[in-house]
PDB file of N, CA and C in Angstrom:
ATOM      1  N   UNK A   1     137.784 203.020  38.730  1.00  0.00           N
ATOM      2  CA  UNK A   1     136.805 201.964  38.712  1.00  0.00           C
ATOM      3  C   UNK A   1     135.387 202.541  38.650  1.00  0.00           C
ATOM      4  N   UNK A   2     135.144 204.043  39.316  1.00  0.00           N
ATOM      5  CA  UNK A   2     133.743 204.553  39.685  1.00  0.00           C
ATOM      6  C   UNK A   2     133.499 205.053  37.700  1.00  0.00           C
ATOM      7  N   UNK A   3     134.451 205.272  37.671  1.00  0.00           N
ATOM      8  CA  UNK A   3     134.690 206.242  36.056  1.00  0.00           C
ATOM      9  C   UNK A   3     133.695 204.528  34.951  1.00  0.00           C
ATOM     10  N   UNK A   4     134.470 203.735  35.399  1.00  0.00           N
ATOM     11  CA  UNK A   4     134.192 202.076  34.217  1.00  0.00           C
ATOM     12  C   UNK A   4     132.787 201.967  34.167  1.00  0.00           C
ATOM     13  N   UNK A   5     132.138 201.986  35.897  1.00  0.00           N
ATOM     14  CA  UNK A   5     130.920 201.496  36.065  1.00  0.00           C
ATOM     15  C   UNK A   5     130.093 202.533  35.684  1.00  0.00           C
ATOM     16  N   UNK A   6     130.304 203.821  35.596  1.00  0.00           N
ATOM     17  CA  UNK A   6     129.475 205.196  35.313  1.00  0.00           C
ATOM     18  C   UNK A   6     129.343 204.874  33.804  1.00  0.00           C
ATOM     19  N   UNK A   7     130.154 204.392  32.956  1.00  0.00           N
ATOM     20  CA  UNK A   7     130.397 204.573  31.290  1.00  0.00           C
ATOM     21  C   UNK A   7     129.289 203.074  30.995  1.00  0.00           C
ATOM     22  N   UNK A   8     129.706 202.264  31.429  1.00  0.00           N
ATOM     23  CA  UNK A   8     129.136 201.081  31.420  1.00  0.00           C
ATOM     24  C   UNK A   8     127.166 201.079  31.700  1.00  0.00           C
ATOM     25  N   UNK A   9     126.919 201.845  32.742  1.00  0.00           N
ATOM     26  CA  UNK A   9     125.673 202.093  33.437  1.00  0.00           C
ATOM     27  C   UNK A   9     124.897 203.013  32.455  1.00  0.00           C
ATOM     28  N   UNK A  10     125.822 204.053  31.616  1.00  0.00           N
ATOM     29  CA  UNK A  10     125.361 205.001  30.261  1.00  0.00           C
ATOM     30  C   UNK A  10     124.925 204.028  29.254  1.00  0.00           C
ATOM     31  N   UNK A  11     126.290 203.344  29.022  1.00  0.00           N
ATOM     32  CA  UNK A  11     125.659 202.712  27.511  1.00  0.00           C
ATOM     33  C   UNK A  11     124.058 201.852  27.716  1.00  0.00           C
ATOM     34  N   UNK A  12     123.991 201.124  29.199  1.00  0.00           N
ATOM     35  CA  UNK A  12     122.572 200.237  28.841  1.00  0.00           C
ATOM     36  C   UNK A  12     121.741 201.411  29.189  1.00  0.00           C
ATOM     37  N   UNK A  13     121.925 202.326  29.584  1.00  0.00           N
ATOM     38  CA  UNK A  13     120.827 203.533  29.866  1.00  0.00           C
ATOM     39  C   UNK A  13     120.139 203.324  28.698  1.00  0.00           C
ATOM     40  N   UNK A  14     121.554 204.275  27.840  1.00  0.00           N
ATOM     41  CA  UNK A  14     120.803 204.280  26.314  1.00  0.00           C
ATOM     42  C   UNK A  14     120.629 203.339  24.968  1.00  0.00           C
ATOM     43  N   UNK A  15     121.066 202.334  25.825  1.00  0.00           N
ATOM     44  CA  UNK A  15     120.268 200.824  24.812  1.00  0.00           C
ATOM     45  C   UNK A  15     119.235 200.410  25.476  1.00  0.00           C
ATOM     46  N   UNK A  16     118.873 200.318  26.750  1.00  0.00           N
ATOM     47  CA  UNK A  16     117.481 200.671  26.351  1.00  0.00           C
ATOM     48  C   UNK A  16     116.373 201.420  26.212  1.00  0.00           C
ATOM     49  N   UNK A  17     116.664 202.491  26.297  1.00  0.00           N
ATOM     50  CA  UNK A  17     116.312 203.823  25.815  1.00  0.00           C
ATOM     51  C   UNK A  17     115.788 203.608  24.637  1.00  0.00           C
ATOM     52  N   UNK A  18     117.002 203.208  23.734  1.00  0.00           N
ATOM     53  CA  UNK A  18     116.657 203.156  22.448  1.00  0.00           C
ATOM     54  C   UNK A  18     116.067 202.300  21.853  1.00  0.00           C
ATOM     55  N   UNK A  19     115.518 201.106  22.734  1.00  0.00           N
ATOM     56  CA  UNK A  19     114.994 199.974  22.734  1.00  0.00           C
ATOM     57  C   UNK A  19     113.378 200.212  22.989  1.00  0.00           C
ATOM     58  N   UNK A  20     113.373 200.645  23.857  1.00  0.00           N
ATOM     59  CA  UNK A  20     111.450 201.111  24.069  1.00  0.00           C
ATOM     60  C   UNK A  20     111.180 201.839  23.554  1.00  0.00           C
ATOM     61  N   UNK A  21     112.045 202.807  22.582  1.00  0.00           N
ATOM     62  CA  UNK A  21     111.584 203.557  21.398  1.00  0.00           C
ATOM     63  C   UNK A  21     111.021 202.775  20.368  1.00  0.00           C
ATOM     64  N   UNK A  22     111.638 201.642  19.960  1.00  0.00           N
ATOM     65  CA  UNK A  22     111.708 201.226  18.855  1.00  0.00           C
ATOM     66  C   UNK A  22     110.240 199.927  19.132  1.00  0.00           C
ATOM     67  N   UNK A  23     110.350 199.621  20.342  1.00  0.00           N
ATOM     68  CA  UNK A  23     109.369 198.402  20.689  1.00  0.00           C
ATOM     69  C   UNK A  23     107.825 199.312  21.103  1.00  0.00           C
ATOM     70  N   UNK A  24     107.714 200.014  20.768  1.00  0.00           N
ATOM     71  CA  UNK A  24     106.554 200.810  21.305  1.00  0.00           C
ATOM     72  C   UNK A  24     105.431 199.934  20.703  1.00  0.00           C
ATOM     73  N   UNK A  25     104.409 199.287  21.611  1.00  0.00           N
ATOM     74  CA  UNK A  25     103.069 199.091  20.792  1.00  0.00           C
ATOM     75  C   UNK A  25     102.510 199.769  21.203  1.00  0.00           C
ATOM     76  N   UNK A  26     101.073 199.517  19.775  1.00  0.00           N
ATOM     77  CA  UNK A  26      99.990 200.634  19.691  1.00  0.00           C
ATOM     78  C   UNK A  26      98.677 199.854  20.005  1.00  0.00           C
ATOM     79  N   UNK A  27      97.757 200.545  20.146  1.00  0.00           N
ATOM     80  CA  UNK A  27      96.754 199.941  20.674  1.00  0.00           C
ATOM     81  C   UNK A  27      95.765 200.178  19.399  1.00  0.00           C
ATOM     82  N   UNK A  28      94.867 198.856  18.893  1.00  0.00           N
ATOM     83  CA  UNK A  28      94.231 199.168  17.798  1.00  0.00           C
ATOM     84  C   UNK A  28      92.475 198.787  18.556  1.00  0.00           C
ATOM     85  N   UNK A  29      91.556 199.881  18.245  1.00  0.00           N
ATOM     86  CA  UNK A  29      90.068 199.640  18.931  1.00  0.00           C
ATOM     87  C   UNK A  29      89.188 198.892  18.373  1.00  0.00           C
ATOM     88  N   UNK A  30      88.751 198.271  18.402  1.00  0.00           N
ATOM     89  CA  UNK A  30      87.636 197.197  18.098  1.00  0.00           C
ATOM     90  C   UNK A  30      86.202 197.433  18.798  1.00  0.00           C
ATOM     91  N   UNK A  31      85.672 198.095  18.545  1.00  0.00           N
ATOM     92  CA  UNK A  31      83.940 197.956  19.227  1.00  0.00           C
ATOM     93  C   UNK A  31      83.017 196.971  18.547  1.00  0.00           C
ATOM     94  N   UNK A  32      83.013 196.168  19.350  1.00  0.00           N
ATOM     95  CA  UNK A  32      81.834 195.077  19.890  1.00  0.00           C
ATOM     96  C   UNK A  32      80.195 195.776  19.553  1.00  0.00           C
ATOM     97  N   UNK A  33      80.094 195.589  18.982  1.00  0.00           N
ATOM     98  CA  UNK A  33      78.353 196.053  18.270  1.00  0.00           C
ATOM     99  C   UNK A  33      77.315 195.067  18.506  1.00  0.00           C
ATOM    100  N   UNK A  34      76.280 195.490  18.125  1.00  0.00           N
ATOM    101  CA  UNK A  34      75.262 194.230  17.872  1.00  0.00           C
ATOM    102  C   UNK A  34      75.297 193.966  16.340  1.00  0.00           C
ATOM    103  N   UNK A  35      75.756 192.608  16.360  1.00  0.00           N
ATOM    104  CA  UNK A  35      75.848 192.107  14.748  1.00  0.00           C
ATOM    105  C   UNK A  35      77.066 191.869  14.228  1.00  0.00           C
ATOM    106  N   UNK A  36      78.092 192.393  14.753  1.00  0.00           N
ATOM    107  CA  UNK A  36      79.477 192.280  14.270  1.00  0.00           C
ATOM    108  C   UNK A  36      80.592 193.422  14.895  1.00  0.00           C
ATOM    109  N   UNK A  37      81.498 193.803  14.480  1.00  0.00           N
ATOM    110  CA  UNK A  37      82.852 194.465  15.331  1.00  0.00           C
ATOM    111  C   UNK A  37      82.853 195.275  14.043  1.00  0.00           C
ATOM    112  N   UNK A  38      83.495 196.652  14.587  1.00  0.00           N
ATOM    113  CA  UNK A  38      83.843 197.527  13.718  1.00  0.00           C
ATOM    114  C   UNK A  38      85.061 198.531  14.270  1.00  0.00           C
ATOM    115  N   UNK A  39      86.176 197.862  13.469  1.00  0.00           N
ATOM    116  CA  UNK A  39      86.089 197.306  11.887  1.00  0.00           C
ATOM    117  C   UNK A  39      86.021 195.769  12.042  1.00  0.00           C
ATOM    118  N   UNK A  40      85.847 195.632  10.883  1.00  0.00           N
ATOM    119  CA  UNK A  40      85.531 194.001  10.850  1.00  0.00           C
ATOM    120  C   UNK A  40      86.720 193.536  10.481  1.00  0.00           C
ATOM    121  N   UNK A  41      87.919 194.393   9.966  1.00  0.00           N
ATOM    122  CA  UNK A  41      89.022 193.868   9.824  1.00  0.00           C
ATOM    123  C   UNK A  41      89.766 195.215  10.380  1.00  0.00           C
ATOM    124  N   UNK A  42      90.723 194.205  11.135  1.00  0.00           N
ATOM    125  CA  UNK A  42      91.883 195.523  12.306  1.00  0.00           C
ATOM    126  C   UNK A  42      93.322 195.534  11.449  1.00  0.00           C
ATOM    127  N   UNK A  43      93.902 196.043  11.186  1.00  0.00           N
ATOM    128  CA  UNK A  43      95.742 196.587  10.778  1.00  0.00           C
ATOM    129  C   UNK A  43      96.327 196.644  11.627  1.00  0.00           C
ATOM    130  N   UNK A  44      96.849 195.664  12.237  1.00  0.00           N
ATOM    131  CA  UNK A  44      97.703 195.700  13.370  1.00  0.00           C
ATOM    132  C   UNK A  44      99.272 194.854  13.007  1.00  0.00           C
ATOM    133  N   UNK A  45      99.958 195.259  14.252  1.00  0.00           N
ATOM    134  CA  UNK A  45     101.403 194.403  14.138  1.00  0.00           C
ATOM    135  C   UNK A  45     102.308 193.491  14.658  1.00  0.00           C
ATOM    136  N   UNK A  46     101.969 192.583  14.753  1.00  0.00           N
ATOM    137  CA  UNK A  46     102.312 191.695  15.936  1.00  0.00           C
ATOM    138  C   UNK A  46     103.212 192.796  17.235  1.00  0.00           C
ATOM    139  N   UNK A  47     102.646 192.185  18.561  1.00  0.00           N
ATOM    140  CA  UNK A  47     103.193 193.725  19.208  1.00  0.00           C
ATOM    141  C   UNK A  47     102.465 194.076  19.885  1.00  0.00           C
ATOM    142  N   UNK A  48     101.457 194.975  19.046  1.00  0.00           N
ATOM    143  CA  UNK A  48     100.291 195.890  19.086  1.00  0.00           C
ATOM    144  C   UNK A  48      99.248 194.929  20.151  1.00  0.00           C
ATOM    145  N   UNK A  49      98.184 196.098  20.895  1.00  0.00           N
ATOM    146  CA  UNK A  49      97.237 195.241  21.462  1.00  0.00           C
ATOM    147  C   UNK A  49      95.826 195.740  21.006  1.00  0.00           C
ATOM    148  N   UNK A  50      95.138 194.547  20.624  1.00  0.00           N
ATOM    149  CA  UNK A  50      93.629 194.809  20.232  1.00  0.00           C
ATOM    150  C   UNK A  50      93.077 195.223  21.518  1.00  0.00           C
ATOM    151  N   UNK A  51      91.895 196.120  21.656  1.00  0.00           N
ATOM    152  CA  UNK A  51      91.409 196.632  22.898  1.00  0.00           C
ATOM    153  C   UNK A  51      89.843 196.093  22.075  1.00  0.00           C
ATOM    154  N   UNK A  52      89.132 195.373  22.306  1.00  0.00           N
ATOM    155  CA  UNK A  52      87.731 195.305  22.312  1.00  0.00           C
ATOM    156  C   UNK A  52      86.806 196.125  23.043  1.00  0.00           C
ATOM    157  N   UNK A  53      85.996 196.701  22.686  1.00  0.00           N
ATOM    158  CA  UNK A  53      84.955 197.312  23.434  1.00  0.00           C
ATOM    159  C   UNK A  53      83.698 197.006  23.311  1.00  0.00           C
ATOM    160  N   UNK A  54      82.783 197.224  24.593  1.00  0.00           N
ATOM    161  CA  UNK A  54      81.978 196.332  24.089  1.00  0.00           C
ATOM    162  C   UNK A  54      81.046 197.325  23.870  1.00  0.00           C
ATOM    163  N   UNK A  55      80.230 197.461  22.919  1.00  0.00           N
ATOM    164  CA  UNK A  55      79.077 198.642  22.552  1.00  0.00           C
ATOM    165  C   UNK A  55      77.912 197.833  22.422  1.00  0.00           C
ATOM    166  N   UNK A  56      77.998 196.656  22.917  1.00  0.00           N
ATOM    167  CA  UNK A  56      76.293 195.988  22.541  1.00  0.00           C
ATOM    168  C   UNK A  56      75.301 196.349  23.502  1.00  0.00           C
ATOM    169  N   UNK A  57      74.405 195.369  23.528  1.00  0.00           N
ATOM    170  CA  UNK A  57      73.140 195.545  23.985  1.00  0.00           C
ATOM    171  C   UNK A  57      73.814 194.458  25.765  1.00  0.00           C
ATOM    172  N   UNK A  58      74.572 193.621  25.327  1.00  0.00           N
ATOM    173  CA  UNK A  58      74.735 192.602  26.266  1.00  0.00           C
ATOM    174  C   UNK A  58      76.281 192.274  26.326  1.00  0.00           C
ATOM    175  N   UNK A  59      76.274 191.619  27.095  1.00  0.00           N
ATOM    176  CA  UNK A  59      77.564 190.486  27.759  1.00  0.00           C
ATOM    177  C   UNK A  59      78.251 190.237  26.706  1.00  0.00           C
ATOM    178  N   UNK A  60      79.567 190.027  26.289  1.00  0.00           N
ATOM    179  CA  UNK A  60      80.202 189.175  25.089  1.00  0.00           C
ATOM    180  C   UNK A  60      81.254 188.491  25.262  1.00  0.00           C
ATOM    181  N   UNK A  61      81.291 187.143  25.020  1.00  0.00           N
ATOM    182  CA  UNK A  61      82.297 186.822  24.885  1.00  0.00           C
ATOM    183  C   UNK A  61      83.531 186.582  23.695  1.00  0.00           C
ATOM    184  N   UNK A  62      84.854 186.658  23.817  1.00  0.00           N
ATOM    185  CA  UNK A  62      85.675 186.181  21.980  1.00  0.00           C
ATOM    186  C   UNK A  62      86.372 185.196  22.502  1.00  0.00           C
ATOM    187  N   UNK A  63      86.642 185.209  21.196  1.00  0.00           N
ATOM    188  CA  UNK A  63      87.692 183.623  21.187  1.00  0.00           C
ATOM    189  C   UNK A  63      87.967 183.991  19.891  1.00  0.00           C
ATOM    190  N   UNK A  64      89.604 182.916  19.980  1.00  0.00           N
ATOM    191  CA  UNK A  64      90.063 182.352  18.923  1.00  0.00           C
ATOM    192  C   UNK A  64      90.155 181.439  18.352  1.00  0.00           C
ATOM    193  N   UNK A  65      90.317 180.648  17.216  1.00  0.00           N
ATOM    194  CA  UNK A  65      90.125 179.675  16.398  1.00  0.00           C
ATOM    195  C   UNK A  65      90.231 178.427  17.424  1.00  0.00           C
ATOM    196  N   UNK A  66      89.445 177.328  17.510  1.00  0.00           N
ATOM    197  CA  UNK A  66      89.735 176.118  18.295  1.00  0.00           C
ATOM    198  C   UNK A  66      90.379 176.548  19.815  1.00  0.00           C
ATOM    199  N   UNK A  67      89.334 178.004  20.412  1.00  0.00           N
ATOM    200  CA  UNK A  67      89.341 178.129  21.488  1.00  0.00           C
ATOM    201  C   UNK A  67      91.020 178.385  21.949  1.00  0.00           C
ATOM    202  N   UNK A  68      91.675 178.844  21.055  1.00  0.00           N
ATOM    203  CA  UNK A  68      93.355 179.299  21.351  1.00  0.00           C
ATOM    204  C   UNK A  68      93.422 180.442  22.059  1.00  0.00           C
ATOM    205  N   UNK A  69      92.629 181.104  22.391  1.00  0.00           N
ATOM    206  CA  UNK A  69      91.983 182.272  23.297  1.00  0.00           C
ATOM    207  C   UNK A  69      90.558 182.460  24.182  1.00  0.00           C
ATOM    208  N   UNK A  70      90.275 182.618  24.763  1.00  0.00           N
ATOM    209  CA  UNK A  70      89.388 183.162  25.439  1.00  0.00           C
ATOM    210  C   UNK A  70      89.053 184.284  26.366  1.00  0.00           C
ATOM    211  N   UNK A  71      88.260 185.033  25.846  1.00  0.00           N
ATOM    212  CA  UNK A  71      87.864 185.947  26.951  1.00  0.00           C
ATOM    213  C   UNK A  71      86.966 185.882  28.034  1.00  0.00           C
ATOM    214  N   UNK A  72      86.988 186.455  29.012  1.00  0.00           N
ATOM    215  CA  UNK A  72      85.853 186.302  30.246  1.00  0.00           C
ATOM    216  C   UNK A  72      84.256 186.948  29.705  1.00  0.00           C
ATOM    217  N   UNK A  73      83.561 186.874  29.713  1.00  0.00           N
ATOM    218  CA  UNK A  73      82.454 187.964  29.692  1.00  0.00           C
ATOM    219  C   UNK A  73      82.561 189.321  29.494  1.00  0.00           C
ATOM    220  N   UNK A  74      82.266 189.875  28.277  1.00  0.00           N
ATOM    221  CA  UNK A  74      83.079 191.493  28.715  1.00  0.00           C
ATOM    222  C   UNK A  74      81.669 191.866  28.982  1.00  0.00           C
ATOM    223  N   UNK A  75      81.771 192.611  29.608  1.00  0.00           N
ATOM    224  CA  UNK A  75      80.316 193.663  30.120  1.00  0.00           C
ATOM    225  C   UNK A  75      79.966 194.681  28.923  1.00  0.00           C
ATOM    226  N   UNK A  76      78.219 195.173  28.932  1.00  0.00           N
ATOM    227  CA  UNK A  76      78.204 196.096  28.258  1.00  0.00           C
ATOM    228  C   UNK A  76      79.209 197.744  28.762  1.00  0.00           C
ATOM    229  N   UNK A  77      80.004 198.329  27.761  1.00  0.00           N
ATOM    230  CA  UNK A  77      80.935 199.393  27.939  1.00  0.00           C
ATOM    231  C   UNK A  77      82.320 198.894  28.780  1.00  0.00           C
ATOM    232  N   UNK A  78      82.591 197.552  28.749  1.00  0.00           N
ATOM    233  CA  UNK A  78      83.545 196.617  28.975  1.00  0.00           C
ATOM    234  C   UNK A  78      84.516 196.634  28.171  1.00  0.00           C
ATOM    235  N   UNK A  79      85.685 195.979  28.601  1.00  0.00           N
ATOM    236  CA  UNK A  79      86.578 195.794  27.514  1.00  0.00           C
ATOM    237  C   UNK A  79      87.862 194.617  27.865  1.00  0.00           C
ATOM    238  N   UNK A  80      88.126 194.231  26.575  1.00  0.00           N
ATOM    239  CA  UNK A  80      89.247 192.614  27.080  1.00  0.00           C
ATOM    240  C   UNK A  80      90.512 193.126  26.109  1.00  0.00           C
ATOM    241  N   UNK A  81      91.610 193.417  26.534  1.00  0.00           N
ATOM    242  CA  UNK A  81      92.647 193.272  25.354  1.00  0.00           C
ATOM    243  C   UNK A  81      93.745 192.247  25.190  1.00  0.00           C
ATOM    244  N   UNK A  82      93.685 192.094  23.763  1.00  0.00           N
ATOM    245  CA  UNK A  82      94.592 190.743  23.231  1.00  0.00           C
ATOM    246  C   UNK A  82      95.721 191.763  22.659  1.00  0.00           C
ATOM    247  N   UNK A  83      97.123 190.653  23.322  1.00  0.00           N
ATOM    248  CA  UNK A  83      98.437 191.487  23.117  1.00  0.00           C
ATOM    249  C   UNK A  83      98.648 190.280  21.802  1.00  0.00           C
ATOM    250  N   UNK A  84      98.837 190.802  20.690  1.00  0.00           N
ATOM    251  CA  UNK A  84      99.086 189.896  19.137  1.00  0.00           C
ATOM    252  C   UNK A  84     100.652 189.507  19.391  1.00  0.00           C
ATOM    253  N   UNK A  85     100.853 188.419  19.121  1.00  0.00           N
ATOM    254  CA  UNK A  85     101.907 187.711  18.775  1.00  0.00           C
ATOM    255  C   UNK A  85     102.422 187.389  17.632  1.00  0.00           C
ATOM    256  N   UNK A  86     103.126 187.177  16.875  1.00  0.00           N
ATOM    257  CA  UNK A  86     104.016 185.963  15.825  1.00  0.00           C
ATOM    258  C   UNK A  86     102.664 184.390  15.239  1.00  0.00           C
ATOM    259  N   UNK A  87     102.184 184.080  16.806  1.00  0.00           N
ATOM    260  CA  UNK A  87     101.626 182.880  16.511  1.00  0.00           C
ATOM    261  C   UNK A  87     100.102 183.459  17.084  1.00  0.00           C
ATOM    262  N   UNK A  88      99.862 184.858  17.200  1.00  0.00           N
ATOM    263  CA  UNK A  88      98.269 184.945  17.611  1.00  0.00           C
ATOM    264  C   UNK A  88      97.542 184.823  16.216  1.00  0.00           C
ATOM    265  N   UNK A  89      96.562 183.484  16.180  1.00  0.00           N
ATOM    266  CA  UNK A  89      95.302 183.608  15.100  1.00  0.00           C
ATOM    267  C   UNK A  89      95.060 185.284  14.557  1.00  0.00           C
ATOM    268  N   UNK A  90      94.756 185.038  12.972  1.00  0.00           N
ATOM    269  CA  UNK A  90      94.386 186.301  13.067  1.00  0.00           C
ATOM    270  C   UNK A  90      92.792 186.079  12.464  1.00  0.00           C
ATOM    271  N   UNK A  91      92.192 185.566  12.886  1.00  0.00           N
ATOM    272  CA  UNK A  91      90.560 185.478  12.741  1.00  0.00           C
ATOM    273  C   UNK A  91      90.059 185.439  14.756  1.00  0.00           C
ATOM    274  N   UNK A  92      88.549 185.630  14.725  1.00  0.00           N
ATOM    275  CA  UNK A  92      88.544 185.534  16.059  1.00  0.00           C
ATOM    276  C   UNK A  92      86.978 185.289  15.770  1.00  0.00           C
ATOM    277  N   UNK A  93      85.830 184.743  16.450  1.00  0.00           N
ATOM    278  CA  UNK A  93      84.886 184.954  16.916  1.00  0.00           C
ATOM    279  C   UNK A  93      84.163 185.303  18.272  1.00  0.00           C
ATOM    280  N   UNK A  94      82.713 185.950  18.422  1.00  0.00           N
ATOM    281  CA  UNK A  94      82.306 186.171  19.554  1.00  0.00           C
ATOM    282  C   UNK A  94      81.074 186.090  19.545  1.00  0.00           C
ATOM    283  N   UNK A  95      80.612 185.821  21.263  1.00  0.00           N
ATOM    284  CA  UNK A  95      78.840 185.190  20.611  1.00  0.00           C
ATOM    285  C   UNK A  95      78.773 186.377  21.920  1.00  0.00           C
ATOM    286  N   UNK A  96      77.135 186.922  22.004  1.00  0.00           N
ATOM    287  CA  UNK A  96      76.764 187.907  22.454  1.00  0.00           C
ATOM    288  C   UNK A  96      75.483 187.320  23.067  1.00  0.00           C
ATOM    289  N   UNK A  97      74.865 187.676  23.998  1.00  0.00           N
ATOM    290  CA  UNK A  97      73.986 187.255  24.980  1.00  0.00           C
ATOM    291  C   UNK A  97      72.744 186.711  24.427  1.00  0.00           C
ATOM    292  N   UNK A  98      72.492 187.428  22.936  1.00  0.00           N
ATOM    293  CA  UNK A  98      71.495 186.918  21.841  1.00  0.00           C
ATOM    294  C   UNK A  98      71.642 185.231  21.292  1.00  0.00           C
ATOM    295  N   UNK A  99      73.213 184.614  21.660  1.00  0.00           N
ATOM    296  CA  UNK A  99      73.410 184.014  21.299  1.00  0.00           C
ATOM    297  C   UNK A  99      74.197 183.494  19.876  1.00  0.00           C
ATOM    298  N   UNK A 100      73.899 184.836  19.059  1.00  0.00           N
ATOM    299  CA  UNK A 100      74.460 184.772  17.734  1.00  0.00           C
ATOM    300  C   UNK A 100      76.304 185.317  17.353  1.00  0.00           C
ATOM    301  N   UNK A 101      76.479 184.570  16.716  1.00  0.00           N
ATOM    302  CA  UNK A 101      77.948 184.494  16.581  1.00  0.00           C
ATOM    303  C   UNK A 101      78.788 185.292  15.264  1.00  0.00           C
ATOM    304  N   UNK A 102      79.803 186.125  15.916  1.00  0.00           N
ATOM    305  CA  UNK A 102      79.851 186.831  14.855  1.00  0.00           C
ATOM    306  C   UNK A 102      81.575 186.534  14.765  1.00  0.00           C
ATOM    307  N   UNK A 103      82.063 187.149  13.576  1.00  0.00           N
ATOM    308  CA  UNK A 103      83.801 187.367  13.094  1.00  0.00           C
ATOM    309  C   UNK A 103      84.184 188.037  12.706  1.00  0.00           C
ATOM    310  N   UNK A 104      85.562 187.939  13.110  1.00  0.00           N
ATOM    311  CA  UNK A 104      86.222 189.295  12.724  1.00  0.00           C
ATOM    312  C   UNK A 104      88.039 188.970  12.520  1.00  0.00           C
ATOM    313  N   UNK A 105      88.396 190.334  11.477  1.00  0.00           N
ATOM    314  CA  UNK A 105      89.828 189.184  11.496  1.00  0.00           C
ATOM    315  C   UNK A 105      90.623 190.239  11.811  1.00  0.00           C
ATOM    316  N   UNK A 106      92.144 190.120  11.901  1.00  0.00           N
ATOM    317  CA  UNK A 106      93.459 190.860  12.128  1.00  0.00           C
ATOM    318  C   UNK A 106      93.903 190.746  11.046  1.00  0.00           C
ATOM    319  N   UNK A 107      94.490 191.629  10.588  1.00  0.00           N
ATOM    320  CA  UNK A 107      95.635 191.601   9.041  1.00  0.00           C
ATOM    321  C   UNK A 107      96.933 192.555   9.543  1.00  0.00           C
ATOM    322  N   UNK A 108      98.095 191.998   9.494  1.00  0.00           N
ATOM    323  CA  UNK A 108      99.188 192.261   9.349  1.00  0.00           C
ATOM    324  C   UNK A 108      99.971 192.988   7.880  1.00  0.00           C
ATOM    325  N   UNK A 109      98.466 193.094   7.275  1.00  0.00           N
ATOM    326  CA  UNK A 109      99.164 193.915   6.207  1.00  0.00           C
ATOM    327  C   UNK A 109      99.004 195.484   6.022  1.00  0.00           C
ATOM    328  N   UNK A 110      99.487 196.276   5.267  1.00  0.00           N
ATOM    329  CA  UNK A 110      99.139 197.785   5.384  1.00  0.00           C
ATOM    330  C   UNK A 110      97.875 198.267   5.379  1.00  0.00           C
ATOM    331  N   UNK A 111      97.276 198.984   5.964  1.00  0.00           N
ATOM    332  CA  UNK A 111      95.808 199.144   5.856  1.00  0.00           C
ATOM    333  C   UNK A 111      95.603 199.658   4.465  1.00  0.00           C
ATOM    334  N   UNK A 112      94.433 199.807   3.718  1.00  0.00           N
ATOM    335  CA  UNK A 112      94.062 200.133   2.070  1.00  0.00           C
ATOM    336  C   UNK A 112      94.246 201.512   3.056  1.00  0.00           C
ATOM    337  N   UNK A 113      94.834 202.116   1.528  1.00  0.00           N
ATOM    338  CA  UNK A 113      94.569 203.649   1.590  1.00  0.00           C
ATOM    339  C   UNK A 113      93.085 204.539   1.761  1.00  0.00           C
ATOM    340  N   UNK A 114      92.863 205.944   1.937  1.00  0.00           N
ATOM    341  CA  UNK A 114      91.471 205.955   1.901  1.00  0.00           C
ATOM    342  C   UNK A 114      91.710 207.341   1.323  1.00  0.00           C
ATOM    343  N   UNK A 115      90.509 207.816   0.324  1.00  0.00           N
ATOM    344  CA  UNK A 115      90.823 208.930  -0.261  1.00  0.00           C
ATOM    345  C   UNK A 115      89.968 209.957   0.026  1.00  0.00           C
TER     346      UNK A 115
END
């Protein structure tokens, strides 16, 4: 019986083993500027988590389309991360202590090559 539960206790070892191999997300950076985010467009995979940073002069807040997200205030050298979903918007805006409002999007497609 000790022999069943030892063989049994292996196999989910290594299913999920082989499971957080395969589910690994990556973290894609976003710095928060004055004027806009760079990059202004991120390559990410549903999964993956956007890490915002904030490099401005001030306070920022984001959001997503019709407020489907919100962030708190990020501080200057702050940071908020959005874990992307299936159904996370992939556009976002953020207004900055200036008041002015900027965008930025997510693409799920391959990033352009660069030469």
């Amino acid at each position: 019986m000790l022999t069943k539960y030892c063989k049994g206790a292996c196999a989910i070892t290594a299913a999920l083993t082989l499971m957080a191999g395969v589910a690994q997300a990556d973290n894609q950076l976003v710095m928060i500027v004055d004027g806009g985010y760079f990059p202004a467009v991120t390559y990410a995979q549903p999964g993956d988590n956007i890490v915002f940073e904030n490099k401005s002069a001030g306070d920022h807040v984001m959001r997503g389309p019709d407020d489907s997200w919100v962030s708190d205030p990020i501080a200057v050298d702050g940071r908020y991360v959005l874990n992307l979903t299936h159904s996370t918007p992939l556009t976002f805006t953020g207004t900055g202590t200036d008041g002015i409002e900027v965008a930025g999007e997510i693409s799920y497609d391959e990033p352009p090559l660069t030469e």
